[in-house]
N, C-alpha and C. Protein backbone atom coordinates (compact mmCIF):
# COMPACT_ATOMS: atom_id res chain seq x y z
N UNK A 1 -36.64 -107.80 -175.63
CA UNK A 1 -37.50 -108.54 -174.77
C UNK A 1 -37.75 -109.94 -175.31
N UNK A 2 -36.71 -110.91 -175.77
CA UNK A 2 -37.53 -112.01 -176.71
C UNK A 2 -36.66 -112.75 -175.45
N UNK A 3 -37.77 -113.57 -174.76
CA UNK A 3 -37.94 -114.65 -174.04
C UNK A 3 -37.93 -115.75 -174.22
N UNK A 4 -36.98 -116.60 -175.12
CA UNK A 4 -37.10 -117.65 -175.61
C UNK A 4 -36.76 -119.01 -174.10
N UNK A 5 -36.91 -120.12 -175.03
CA UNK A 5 -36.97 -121.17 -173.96
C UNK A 5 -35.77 -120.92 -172.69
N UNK A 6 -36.12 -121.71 -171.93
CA UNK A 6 -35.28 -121.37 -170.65
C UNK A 6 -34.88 -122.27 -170.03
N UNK A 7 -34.02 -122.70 -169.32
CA UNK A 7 -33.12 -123.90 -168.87
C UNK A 7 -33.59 -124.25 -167.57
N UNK A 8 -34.77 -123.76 -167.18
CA UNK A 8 -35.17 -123.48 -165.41
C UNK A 8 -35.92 -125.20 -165.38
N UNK A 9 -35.92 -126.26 -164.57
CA UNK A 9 -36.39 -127.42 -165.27
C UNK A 9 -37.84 -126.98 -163.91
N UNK A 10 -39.09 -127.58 -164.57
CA UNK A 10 -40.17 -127.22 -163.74
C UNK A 10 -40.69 -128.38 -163.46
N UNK A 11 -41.71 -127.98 -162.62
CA UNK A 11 -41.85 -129.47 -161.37
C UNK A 11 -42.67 -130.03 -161.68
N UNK A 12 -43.48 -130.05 -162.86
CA UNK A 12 -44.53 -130.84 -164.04
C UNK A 12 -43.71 -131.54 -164.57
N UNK A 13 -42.16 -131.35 -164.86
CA UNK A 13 -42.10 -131.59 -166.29
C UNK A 13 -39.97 -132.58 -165.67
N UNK A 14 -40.05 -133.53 -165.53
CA UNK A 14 -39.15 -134.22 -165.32
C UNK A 14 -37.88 -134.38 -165.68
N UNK A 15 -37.92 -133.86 -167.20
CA UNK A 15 -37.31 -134.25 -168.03
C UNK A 15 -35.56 -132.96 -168.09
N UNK A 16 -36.19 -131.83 -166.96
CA UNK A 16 -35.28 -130.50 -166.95
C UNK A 16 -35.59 -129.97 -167.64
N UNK A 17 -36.69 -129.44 -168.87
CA UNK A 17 -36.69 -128.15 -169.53
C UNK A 17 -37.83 -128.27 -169.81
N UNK A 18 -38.77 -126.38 -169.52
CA UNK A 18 -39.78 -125.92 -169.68
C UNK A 18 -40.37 -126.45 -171.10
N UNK A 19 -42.13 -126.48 -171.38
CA UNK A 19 -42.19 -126.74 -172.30
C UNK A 19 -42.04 -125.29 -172.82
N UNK A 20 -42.35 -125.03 -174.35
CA UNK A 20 -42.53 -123.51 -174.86
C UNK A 20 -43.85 -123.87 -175.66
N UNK A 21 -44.29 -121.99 -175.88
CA UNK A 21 -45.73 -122.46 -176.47
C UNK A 21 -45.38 -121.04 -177.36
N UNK A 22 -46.40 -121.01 -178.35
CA UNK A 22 -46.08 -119.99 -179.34
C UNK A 22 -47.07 -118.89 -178.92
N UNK A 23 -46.80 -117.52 -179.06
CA UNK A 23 -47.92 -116.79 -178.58
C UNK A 23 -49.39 -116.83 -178.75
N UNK A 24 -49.64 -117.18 -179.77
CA UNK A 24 -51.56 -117.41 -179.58
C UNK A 24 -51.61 -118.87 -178.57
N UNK A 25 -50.47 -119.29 -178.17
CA UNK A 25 -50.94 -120.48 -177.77
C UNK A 25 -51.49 -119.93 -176.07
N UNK A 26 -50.68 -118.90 -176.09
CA UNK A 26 -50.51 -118.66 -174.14
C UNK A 26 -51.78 -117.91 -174.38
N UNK A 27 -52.21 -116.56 -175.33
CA UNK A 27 -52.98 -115.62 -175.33
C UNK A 27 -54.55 -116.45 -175.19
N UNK A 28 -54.45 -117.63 -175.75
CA UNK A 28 -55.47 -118.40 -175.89
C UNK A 28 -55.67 -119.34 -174.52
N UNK A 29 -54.94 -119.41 -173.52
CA UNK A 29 -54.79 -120.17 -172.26
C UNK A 29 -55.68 -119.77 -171.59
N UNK A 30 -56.44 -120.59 -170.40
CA UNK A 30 -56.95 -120.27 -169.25
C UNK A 30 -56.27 -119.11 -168.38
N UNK A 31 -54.91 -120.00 -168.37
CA UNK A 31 -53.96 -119.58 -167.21
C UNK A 31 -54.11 -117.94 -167.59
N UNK A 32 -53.63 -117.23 -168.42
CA UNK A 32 -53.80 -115.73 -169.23
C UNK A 32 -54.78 -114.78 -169.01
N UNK A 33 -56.18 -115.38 -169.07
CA UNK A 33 -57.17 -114.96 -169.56
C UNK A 33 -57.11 -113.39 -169.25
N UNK A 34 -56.82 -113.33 -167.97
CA UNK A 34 -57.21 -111.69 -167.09
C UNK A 34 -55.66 -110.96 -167.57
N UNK A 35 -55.14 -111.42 -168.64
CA UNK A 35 -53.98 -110.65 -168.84
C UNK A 35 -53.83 -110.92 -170.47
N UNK A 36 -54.45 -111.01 -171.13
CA UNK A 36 -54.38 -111.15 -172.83
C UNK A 36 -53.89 -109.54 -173.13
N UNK A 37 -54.39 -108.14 -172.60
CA UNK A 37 -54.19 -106.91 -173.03
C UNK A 37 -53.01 -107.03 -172.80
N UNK A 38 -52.31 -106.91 -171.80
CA UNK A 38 -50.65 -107.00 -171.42
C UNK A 38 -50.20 -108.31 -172.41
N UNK A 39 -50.68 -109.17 -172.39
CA UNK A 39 -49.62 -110.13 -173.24
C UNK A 39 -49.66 -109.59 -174.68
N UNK A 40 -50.61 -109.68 -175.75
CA UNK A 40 -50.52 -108.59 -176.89
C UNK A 40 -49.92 -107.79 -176.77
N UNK A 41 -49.76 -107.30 -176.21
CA UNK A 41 -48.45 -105.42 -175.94
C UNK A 41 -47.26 -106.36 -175.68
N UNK A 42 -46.88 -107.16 -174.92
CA UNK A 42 -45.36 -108.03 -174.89
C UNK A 42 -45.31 -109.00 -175.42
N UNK A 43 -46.04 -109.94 -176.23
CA UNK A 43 -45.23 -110.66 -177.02
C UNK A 43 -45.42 -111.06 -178.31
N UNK A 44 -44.55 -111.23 -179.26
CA UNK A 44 -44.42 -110.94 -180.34
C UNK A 44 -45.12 -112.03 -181.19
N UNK A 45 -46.29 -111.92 -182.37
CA UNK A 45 -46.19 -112.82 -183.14
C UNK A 45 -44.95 -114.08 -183.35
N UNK A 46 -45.97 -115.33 -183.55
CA UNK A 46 -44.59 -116.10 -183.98
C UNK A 46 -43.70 -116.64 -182.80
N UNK A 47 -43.55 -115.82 -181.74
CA UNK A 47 -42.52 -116.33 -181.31
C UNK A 47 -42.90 -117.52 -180.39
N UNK A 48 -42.05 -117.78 -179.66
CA UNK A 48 -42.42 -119.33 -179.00
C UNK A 48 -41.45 -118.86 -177.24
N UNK A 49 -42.56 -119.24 -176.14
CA UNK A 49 -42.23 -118.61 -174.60
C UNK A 49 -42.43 -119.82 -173.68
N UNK A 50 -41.40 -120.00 -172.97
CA UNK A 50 -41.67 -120.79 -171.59
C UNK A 50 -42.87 -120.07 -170.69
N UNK A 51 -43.72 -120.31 -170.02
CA UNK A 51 -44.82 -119.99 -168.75
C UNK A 51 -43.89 -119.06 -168.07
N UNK A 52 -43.16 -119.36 -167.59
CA UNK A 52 -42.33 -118.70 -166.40
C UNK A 52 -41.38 -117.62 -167.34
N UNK A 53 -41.19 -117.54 -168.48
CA UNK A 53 -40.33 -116.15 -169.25
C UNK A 53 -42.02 -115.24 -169.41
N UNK A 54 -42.72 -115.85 -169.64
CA UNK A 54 -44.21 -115.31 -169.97
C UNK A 54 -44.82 -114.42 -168.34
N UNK A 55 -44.66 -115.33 -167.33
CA UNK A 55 -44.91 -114.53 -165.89
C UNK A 55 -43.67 -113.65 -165.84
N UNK A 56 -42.53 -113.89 -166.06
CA UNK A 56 -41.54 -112.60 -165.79
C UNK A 56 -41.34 -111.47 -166.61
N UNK A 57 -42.38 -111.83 -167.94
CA UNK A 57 -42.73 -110.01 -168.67
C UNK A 57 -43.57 -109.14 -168.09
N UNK A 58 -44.44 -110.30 -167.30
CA UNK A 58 -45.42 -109.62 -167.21
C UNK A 58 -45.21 -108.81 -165.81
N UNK A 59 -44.50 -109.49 -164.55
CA UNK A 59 -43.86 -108.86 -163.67
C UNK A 59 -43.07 -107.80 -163.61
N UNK A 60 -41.82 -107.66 -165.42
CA UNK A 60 -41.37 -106.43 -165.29
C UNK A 60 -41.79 -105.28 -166.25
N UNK A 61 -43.04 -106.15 -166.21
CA UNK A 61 -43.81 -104.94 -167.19
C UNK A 61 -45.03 -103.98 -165.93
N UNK A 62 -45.05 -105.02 -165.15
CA UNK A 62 -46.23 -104.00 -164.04
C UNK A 62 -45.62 -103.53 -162.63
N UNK A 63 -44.02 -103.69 -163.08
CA UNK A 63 -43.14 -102.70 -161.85
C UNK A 63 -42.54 -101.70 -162.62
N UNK A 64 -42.64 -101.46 -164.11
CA UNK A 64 -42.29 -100.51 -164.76
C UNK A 64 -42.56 -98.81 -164.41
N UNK A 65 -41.89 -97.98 -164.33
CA UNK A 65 -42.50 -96.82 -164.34
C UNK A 65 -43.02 -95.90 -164.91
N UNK A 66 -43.82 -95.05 -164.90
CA UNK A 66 -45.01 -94.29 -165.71
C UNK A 66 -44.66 -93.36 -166.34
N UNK A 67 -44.12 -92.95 -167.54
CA UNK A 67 -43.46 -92.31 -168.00
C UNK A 67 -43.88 -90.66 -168.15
């Protein structure tokens, strides 16, 4: 599951590539807030995530099935 930067260019950002942020950076976000339990369970210390690899864990983490 390691989501690193992504080539998708976003419509903030001119330049063609997402920024990345390191995980306490997102866990610590506004944008997050109502989803910090799910992000702790998917992403890893340390690592560093585009917004949009960060919304698509979290999408195939809550169409997952119930084991």
């Amino acid at each position: 599951m390691a989501a690193r930067k992504a080539g998708n260019a976003g419509e903030n950002n001119p330049a063609g590539t997402d920024s990345v942020f390191s995980s306490e950076q997102l866990l610590s976000s506004e944008r997050f807030r109502n989803r910090r339990d799910i992000l702790n369970a998917l992403l890893k210390p340390g690592e560093q995530y585009t917004v949009s690899a960060v919304e698509q864990l979290i999408e195939n983490y809550m169409k997952g099935q119930v084991r």
